[in-house]
C-alpha atoms as a PDB file:
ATOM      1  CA  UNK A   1       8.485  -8.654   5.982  1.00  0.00           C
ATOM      2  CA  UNK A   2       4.754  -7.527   5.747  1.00  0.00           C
ATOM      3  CA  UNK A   3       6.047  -4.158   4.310  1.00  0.00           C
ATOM      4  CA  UNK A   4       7.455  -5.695   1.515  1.00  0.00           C
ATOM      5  CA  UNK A   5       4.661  -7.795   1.025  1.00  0.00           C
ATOM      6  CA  UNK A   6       2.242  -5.130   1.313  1.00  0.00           C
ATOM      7  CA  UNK A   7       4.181  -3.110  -1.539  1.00  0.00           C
ATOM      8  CA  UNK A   8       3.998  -6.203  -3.903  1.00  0.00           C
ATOM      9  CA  UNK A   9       0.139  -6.548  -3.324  1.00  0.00           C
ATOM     10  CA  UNK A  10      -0.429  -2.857  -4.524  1.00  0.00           C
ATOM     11  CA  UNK A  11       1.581  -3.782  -7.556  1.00  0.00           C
ATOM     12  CA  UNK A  12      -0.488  -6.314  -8.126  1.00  0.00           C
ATOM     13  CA  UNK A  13      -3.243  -4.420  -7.421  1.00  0.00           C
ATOM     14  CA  UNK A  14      -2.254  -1.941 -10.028  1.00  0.00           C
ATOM     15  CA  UNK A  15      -1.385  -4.870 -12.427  1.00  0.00           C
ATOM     16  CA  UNK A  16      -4.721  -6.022 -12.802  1.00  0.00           C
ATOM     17  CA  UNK A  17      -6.263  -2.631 -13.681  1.00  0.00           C
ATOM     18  CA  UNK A  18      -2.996  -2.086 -16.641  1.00  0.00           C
ATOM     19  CA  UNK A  19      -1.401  -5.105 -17.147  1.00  0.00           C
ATOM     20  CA  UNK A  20       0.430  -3.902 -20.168  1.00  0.00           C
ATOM     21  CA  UNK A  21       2.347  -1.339 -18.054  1.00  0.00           C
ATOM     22  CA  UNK A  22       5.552  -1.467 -16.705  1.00  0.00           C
ATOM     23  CA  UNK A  23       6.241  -1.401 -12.646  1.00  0.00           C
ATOM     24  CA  UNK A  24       9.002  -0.528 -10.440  1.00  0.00           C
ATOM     25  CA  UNK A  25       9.194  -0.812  -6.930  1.00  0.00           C
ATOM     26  CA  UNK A  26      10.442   1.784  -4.528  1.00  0.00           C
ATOM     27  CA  UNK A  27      13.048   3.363  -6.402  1.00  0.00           C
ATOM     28  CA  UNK A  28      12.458   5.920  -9.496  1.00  0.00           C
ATOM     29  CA  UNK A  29      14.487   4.707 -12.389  1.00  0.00           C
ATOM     30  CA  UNK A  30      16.962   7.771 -13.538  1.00  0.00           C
ATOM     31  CA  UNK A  31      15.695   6.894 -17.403  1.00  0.00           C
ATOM     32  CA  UNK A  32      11.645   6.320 -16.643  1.00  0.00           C
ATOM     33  CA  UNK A  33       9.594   5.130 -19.986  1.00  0.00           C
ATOM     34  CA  UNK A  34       5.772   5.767 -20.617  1.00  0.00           C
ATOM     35  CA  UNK A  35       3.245   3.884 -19.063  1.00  0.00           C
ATOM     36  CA  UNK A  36       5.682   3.105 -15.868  1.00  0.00           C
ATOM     37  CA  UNK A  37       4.252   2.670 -12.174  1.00  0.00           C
ATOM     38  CA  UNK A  38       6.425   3.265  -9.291  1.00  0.00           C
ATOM     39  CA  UNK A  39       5.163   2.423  -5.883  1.00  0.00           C
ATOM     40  CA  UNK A  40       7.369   3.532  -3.081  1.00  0.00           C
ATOM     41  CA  UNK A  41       6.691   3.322   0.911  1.00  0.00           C
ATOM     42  CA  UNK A  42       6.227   6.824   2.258  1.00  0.00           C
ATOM     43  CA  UNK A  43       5.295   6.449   6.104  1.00  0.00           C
ATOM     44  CA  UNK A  44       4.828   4.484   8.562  1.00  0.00           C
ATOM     45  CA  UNK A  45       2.993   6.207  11.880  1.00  0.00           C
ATOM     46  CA  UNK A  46       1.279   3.156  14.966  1.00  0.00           C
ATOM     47  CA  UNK A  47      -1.342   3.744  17.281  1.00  0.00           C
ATOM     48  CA  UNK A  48      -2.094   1.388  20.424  1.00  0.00           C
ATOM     49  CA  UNK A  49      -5.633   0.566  19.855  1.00  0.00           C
ATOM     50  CA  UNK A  50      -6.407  -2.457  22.589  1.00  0.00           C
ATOM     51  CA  UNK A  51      -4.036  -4.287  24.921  1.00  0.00           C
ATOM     52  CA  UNK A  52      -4.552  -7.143  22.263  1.00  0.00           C
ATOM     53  CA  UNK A  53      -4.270  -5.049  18.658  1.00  0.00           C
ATOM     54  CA  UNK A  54      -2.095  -2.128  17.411  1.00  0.00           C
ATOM     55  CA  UNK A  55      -3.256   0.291  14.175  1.00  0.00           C
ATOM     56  CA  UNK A  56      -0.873   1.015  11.554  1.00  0.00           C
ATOM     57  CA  UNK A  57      -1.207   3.826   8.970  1.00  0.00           C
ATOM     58  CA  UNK A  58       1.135   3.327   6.129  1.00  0.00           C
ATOM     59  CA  UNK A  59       1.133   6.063   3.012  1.00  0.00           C
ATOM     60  CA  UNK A  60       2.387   5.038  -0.247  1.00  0.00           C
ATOM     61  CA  UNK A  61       3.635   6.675  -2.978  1.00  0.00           C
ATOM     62  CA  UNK A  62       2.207   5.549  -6.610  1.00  0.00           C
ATOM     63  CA  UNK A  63       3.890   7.510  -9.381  1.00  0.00           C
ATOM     64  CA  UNK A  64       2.790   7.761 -13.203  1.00  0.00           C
ATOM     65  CA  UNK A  65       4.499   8.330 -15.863  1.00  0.00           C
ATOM     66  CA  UNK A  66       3.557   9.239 -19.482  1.00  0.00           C
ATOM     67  CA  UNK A  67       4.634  10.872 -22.639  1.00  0.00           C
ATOM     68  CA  UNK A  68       1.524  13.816 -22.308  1.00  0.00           C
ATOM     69  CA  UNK A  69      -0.002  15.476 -19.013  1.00  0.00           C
ATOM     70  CA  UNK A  70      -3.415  14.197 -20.989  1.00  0.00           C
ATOM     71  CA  UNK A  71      -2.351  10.884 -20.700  1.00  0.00           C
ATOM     72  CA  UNK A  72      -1.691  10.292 -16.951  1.00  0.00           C
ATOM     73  CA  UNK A  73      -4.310  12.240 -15.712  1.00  0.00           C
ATOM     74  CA  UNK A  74      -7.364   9.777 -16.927  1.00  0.00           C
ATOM     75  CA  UNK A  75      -4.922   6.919 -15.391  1.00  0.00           C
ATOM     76  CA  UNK A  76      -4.816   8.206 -12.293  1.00  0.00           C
ATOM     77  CA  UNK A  77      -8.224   9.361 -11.872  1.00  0.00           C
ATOM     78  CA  UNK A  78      -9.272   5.595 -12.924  1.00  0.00           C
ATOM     79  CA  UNK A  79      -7.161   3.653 -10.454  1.00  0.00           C
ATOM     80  CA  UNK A  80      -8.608   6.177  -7.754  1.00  0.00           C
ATOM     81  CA  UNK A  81     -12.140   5.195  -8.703  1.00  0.00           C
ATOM     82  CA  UNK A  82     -10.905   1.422  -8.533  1.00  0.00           C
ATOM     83  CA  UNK A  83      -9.387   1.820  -5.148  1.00  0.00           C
ATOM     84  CA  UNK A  84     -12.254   3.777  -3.256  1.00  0.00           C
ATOM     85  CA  UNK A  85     -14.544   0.874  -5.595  1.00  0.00           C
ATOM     86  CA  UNK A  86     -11.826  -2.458  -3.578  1.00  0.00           C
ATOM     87  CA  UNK A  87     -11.979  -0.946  -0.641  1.00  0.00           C
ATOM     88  CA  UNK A  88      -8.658  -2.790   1.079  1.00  0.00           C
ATOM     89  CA  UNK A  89      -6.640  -5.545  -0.300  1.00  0.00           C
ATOM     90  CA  UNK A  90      -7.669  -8.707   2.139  1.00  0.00           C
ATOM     91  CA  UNK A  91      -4.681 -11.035   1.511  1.00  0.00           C
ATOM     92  CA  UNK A  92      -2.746  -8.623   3.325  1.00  0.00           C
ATOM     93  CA  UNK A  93      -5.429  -7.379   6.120  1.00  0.00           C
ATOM     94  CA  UNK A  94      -5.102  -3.941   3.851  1.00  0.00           C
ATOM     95  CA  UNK A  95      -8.285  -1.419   3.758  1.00  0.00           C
ATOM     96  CA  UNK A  96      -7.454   1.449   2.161  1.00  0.00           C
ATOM     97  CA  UNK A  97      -8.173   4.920   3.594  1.00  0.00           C
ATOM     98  CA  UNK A  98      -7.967   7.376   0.572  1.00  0.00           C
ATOM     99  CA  UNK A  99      -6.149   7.945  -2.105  1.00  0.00           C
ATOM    100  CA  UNK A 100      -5.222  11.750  -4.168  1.00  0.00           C
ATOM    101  CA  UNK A 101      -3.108  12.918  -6.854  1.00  0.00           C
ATOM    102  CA  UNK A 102      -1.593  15.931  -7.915  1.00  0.00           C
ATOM    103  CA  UNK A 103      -1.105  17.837 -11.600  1.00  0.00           C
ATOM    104  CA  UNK A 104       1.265  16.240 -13.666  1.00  0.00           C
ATOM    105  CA  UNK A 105       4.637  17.718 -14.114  1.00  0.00           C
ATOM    106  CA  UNK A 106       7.580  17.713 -16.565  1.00  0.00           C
ATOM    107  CA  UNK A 107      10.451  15.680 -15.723  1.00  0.00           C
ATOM    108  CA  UNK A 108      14.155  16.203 -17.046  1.00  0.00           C
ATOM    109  CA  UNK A 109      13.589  13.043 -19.223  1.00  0.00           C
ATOM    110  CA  UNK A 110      10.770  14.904 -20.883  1.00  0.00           C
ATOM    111  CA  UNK A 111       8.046  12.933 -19.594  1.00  0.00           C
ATOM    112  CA  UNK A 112       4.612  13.505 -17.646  1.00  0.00           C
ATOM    113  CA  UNK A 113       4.408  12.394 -13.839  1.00  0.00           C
ATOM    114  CA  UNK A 114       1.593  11.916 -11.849  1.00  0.00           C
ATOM    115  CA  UNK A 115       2.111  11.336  -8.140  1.00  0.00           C
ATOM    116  CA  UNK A 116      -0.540   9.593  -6.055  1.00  0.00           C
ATOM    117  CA  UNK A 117      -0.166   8.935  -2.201  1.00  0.00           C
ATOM    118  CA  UNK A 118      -2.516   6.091  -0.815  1.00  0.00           C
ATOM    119  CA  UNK A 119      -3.884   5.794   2.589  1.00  0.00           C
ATOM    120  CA  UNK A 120      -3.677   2.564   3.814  1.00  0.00           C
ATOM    121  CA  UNK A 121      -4.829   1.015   7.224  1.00  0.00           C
ATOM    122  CA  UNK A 122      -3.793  -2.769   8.522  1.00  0.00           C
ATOM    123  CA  UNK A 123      -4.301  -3.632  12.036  1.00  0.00           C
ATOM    124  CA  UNK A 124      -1.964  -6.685  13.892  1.00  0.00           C
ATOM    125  CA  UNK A 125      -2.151  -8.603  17.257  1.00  0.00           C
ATOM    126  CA  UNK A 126       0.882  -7.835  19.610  1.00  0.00           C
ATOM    127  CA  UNK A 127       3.177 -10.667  20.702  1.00  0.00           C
ATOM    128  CA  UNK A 128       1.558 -11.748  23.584  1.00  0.00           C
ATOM    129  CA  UNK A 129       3.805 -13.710  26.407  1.00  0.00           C
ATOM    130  CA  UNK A 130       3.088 -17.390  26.613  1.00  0.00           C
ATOM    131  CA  UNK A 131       2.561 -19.004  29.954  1.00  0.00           C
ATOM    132  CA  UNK A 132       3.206 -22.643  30.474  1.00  0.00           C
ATOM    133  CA  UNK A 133      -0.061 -24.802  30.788  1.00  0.00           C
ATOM    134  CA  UNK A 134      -1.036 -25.760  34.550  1.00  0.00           C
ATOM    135  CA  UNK A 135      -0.140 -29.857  34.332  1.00  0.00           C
ATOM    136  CA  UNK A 136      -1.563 -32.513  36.848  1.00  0.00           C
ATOM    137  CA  UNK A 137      -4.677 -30.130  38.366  1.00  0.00           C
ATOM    138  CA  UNK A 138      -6.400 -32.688  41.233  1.00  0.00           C
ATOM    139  CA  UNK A 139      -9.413 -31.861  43.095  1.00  0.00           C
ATOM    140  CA  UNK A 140      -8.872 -31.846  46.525  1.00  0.00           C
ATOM    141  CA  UNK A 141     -12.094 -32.267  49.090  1.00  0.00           C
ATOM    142  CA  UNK A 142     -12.571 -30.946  52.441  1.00  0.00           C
END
């Protein structure tokens, strides 16, 4: 499913800039440590743009967490800087729109979050029906 595979490429987009943290995919853990990344699929909204190619917008949901507000903050504003700096991730036909965060806040475990929401933007061909290839074509003269 391209979904999927779209929320593994943002991991692994995130992975290269900290490769020491720890990731999680789609669901919050109900015991979160520092230096975790959670990317979760928030939307999903498609717009007819030719007979031949459809848009779709996708928002996703990257979440920081860290033992001080001081902390997330600089992590977040440095993965920003290396999205709007990618531009898209091409091996899945991914450009990426924008990208914000919000001030950190306390969780019940004591923790810092950070929640980011990127903008995302992939465009696919619709099925188109097949027709069966004219056999045997003969010129005919008058």
């Amino acid at each position: 499913m391209a979904l999927i595979s779209e929320i593994e490429a943002i991991e692994a987009f995130i992975k290269r800039k900290y490769p020491d943290a720890t990731y999680e995919k789609q669901t919050v853990p109900e015991q979160p440590t520092p230096g975790l990344f959670v990317v979760r699929f928030l939307r999903d909204g498609r717009t007819l743009e030719t007979g031949m190619h459809y848009r779709i917008d996708r928002d996703y949901q990257i979440i920081h967490f860290a033992k001080y507000a001081e902390e997330t903050m600089p992590v977040m504003s440095e993965l920003s800087a290396a999205i709007y700096a990618e531009g898209g991730l091409p091996d899945v036909h991914m450009r990426f729109e924008g990208f914000g965060f919000g001030q950190p806040v306390l969780t019940e475990n004591k923790l810092y979050a950070t929640v980011g929401v990127l903008q995302t933007t992939v465009r696919e061909q619709k099925p188109q029906k097949q027709y069966d290839k004219i056999n045997h074509i003969h010129p005919r003269y008058v």
